[in-house]
PDB file of N, CA and C in Angstrom:
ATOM      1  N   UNK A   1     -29.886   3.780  -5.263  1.00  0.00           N
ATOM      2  CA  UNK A   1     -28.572   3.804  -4.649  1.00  0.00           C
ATOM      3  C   UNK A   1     -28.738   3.937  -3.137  1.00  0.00           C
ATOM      4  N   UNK A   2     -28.187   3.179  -2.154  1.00  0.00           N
ATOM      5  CA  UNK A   2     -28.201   3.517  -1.002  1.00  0.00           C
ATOM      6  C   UNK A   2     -26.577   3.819  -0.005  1.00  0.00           C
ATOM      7  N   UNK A   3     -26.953   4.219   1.051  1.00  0.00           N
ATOM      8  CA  UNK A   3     -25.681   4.789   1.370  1.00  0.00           C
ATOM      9  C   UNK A   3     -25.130   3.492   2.830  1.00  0.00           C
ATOM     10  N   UNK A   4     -24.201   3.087   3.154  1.00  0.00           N
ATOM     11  CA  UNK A   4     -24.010   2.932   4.089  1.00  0.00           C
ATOM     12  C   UNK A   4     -22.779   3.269   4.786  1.00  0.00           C
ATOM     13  N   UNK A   5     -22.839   3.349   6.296  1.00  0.00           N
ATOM     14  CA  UNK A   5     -21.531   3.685   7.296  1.00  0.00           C
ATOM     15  C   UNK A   5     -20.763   2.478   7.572  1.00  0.00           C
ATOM     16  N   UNK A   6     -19.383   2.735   6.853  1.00  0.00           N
ATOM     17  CA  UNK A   6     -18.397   1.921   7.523  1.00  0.00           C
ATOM     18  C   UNK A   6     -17.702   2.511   8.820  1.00  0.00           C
ATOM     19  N   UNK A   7     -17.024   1.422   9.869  1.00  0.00           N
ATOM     20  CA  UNK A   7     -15.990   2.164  10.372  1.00  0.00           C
ATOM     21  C   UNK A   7     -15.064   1.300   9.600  1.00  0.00           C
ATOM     22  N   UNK A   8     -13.773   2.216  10.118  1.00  0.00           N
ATOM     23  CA  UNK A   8     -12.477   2.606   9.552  1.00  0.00           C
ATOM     24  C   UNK A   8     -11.831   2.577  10.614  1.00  0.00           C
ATOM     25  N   UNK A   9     -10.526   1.548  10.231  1.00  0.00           N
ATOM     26  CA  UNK A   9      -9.745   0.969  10.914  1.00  0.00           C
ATOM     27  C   UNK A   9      -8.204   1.099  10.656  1.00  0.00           C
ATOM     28  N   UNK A  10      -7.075   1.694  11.177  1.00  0.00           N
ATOM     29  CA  UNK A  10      -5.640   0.552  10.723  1.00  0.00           C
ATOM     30  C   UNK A  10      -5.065   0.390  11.455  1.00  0.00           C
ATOM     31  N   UNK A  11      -4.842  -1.143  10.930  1.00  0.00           N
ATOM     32  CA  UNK A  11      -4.066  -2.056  11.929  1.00  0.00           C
ATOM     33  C   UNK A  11      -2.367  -1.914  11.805  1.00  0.00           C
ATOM     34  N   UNK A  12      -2.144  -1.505  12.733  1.00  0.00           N
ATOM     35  CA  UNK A  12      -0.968  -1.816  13.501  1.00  0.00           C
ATOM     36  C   UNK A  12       0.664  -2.321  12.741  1.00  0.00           C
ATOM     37  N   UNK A  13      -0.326  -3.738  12.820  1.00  0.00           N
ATOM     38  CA  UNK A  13       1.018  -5.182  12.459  1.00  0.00           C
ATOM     39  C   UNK A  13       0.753  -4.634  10.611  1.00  0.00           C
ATOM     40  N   UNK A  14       0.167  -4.607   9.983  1.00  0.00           N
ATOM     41  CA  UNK A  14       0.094  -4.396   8.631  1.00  0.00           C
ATOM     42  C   UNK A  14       0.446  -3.273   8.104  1.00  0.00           C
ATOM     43  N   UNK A  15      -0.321  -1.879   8.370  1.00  0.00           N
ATOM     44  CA  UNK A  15      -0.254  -0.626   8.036  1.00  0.00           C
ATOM     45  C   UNK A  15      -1.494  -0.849   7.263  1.00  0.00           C
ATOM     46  N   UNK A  16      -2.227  -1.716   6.925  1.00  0.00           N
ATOM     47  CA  UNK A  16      -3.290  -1.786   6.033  1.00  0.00           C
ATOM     48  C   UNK A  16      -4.858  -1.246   6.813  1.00  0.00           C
ATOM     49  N   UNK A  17      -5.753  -0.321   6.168  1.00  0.00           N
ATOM     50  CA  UNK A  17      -6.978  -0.257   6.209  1.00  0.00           C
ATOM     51  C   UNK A  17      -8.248  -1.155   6.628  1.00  0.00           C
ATOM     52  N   UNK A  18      -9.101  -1.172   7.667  1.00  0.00           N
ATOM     53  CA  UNK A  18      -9.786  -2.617   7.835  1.00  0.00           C
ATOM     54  C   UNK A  18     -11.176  -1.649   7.669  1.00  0.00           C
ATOM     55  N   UNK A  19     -12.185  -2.150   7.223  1.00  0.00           N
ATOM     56  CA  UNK A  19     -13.548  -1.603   6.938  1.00  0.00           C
ATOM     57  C   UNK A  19     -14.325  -2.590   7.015  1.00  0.00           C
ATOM     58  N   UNK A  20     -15.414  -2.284   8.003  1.00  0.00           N
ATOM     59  CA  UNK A  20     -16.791  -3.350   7.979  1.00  0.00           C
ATOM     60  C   UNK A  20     -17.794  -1.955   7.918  1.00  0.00           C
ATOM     61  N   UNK A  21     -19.347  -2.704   7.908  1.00  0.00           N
ATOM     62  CA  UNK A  21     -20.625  -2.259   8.240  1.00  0.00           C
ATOM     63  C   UNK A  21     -20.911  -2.753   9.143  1.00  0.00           C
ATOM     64  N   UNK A  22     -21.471  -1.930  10.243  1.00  0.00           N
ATOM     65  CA  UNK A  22     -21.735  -2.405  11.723  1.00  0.00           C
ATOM     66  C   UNK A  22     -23.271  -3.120  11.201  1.00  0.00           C
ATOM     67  N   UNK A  23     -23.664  -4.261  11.558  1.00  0.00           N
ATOM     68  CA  UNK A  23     -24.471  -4.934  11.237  1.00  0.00           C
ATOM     69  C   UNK A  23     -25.244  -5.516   9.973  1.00  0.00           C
ATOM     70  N   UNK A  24     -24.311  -5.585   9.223  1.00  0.00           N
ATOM     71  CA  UNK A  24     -24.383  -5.908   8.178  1.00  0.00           C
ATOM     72  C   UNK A  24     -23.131  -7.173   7.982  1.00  0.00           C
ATOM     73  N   UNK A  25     -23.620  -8.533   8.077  1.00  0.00           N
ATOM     74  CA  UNK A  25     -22.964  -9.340   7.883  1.00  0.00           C
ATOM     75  C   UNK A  25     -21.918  -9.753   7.042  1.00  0.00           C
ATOM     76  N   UNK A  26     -20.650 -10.462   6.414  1.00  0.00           N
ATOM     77  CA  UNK A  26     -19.705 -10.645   5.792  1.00  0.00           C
ATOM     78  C   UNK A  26     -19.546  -9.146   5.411  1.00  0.00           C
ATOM     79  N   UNK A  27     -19.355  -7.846   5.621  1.00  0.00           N
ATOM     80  CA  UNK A  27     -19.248  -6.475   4.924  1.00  0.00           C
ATOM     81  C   UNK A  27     -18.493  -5.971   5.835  1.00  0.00           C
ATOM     82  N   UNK A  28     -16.981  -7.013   5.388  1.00  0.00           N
ATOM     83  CA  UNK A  28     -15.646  -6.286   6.141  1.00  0.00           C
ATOM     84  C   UNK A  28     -14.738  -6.296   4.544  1.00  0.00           C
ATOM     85  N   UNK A  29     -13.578  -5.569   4.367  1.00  0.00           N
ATOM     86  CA  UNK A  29     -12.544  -5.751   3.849  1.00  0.00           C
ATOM     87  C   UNK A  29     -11.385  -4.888   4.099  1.00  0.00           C
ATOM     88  N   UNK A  30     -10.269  -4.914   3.650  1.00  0.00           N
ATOM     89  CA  UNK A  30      -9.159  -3.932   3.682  1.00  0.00           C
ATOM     90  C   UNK A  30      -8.396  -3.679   2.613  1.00  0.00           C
ATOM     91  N   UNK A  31      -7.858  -2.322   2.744  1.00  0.00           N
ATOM     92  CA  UNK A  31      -7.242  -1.928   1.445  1.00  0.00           C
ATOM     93  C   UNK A  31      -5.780  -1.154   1.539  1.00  0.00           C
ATOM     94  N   UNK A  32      -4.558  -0.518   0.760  1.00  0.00           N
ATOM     95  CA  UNK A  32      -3.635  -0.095   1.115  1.00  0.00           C
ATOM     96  C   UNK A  32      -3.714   1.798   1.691  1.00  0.00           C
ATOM     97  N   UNK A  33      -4.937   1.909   1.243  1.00  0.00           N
ATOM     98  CA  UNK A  33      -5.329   3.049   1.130  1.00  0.00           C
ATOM     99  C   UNK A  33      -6.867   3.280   1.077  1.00  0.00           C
ATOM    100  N   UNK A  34      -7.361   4.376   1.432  1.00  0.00           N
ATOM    101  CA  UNK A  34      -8.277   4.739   1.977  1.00  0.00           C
ATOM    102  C   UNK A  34      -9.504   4.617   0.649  1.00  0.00           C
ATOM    103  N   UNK A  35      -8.539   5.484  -0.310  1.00  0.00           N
ATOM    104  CA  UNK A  35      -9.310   5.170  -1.514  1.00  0.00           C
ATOM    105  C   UNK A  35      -9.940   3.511  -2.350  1.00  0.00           C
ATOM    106  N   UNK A  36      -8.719   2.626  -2.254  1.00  0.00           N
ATOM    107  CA  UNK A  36      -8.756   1.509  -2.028  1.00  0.00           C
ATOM    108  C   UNK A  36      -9.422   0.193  -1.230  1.00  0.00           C
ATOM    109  N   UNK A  37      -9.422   0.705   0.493  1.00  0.00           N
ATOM    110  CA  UNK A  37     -10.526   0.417   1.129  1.00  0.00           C
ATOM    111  C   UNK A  37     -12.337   0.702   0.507  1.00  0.00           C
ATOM    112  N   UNK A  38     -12.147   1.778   0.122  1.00  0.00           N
ATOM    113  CA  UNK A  38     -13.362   2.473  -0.599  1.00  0.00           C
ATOM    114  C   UNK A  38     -14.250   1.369  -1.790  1.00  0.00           C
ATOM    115  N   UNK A  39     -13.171   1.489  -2.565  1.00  0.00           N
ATOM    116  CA  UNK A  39     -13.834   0.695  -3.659  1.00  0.00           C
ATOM    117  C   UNK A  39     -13.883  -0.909  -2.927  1.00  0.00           C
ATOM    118  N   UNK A  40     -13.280  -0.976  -2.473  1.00  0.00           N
ATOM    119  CA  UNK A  40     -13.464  -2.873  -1.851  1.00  0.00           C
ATOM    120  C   UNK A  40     -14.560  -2.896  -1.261  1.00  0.00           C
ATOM    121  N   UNK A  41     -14.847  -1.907  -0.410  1.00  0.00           N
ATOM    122  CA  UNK A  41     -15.872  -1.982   0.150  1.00  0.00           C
ATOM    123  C   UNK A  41     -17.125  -2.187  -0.209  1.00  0.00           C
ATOM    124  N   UNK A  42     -17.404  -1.143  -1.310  1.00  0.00           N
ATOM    125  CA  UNK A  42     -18.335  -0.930  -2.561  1.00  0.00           C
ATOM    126  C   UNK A  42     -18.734  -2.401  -3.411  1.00  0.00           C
ATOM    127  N   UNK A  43     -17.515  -2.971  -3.309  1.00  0.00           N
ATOM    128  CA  UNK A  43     -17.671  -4.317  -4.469  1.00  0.00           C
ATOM    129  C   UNK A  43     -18.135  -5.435  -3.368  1.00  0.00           C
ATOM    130  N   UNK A  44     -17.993  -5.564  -2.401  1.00  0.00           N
ATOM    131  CA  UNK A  44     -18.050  -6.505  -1.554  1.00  0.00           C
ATOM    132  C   UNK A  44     -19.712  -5.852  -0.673  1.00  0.00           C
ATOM    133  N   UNK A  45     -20.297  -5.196  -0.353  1.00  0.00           N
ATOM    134  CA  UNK A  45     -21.553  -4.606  -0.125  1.00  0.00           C
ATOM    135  C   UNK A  45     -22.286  -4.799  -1.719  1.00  0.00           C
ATOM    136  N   UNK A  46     -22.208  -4.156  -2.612  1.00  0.00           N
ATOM    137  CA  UNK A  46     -23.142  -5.148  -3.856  1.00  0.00           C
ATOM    138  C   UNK A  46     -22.799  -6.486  -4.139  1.00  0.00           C
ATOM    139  N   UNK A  47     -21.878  -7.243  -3.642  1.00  0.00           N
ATOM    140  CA  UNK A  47     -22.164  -8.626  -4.010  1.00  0.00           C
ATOM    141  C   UNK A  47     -22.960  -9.128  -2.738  1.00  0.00           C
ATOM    142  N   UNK A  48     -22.965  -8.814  -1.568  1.00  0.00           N
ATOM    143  CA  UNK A  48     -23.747  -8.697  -0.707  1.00  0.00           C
ATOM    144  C   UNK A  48     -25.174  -9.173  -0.760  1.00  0.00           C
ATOM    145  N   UNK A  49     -25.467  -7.370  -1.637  1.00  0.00           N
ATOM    146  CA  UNK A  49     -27.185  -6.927  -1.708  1.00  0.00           C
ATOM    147  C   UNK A  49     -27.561  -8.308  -2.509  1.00  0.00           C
ATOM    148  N   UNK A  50     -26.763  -8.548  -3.644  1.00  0.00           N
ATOM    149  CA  UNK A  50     -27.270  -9.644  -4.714  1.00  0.00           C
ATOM    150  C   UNK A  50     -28.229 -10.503  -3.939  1.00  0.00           C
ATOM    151  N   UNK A  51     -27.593 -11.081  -2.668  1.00  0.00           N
ATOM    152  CA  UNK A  51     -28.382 -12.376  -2.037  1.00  0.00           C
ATOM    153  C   UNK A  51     -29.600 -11.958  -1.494  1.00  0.00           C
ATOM    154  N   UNK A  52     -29.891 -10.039  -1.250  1.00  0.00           N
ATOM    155  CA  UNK A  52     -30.984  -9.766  -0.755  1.00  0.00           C
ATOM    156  C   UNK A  52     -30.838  -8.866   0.245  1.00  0.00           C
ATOM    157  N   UNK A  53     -31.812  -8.041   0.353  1.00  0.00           N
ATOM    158  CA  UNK A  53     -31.626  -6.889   1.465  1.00  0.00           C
ATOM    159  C   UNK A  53     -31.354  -7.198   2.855  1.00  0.00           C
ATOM    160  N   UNK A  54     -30.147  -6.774   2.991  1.00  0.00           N
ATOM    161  CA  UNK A  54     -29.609  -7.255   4.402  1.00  0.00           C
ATOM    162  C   UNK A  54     -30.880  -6.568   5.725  1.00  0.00           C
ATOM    163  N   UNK A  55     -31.116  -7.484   6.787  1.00  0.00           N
ATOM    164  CA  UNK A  55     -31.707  -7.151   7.924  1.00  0.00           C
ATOM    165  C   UNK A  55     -31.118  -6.507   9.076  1.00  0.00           C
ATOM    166  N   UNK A  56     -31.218  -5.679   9.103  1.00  0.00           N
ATOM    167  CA  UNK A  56     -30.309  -4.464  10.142  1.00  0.00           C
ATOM    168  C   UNK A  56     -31.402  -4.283  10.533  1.00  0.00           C
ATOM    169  N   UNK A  57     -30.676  -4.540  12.120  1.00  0.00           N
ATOM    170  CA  UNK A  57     -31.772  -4.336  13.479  1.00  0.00           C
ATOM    171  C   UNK A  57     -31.213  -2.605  13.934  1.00  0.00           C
ATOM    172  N   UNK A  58     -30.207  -2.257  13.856  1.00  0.00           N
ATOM    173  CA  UNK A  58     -29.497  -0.654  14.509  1.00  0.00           C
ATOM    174  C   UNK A  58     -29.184   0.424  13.366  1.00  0.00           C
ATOM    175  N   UNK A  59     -29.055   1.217  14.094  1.00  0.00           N
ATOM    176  CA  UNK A  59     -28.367   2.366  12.672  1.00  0.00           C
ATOM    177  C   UNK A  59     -27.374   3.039  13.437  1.00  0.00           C
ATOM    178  N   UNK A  60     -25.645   2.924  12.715  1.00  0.00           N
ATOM    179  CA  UNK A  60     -24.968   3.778  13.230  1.00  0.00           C
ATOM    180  C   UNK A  60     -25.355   4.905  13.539  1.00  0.00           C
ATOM    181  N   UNK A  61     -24.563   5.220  14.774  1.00  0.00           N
ATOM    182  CA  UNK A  61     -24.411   6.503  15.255  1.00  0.00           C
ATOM    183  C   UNK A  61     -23.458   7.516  15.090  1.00  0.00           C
ATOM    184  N   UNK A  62     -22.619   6.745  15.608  1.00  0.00           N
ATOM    185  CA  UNK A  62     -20.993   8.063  15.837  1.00  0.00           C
ATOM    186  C   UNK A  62     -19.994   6.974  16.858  1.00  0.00           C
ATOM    187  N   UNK A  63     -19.194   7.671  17.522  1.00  0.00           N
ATOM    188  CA  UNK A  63     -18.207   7.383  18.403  1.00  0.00           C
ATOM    189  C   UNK A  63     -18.113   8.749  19.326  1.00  0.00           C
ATOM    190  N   UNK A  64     -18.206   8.283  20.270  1.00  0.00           N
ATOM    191  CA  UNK A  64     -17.476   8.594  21.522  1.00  0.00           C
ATOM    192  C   UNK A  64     -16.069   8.614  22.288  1.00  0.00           C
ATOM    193  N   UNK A  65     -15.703   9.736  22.821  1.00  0.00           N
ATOM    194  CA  UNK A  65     -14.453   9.811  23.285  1.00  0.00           C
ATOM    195  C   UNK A  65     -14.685   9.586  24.554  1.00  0.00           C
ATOM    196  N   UNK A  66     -13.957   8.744  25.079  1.00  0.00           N
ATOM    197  CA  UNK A  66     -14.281   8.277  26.710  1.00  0.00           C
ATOM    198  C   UNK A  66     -13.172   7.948  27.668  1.00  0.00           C
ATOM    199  N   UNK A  67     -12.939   8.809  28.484  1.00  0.00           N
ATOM    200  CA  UNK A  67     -11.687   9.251  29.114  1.00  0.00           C
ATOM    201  C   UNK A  67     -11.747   8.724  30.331  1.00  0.00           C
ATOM    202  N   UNK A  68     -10.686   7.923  30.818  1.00  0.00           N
ATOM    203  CA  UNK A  68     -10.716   7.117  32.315  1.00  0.00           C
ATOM    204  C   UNK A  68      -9.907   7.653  32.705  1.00  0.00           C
TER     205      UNK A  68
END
């Protein structure tokens, strides 16, 4: 089992949830809810792996608050 970091998103115009993996290719989706985002995410990252271990050059970090 492996773990990965999404960020977590919502948009605006929708009210809907947006989730990718920072470097991890096609491993975006959205959901109505958080829980929802969750599992999409999950199903869409193992159909993913199927084609083969994705090549990630970085490893999330965090976020920063950055005040102008």
């Amino acid at each position: 089992m492996r773990a990965f970091t999404a960020v977590v998103e919502k948009c605006p115009e929708t009210g809907l949830f947006v989730g990718f993996v920072p470097r991890f290719s096609g491993s975006h989706t959205q959901g109505e809810s958080l829980d929802e985002l969750r599992a999409n995410l999950q199903e869409v990252i193992s159909m993913l792996l199927e084609d083969g271990e994705p090549e990630m050059e970085s490893e999330y970090v965090g976020t920063q608050l950055v005040t102008v």
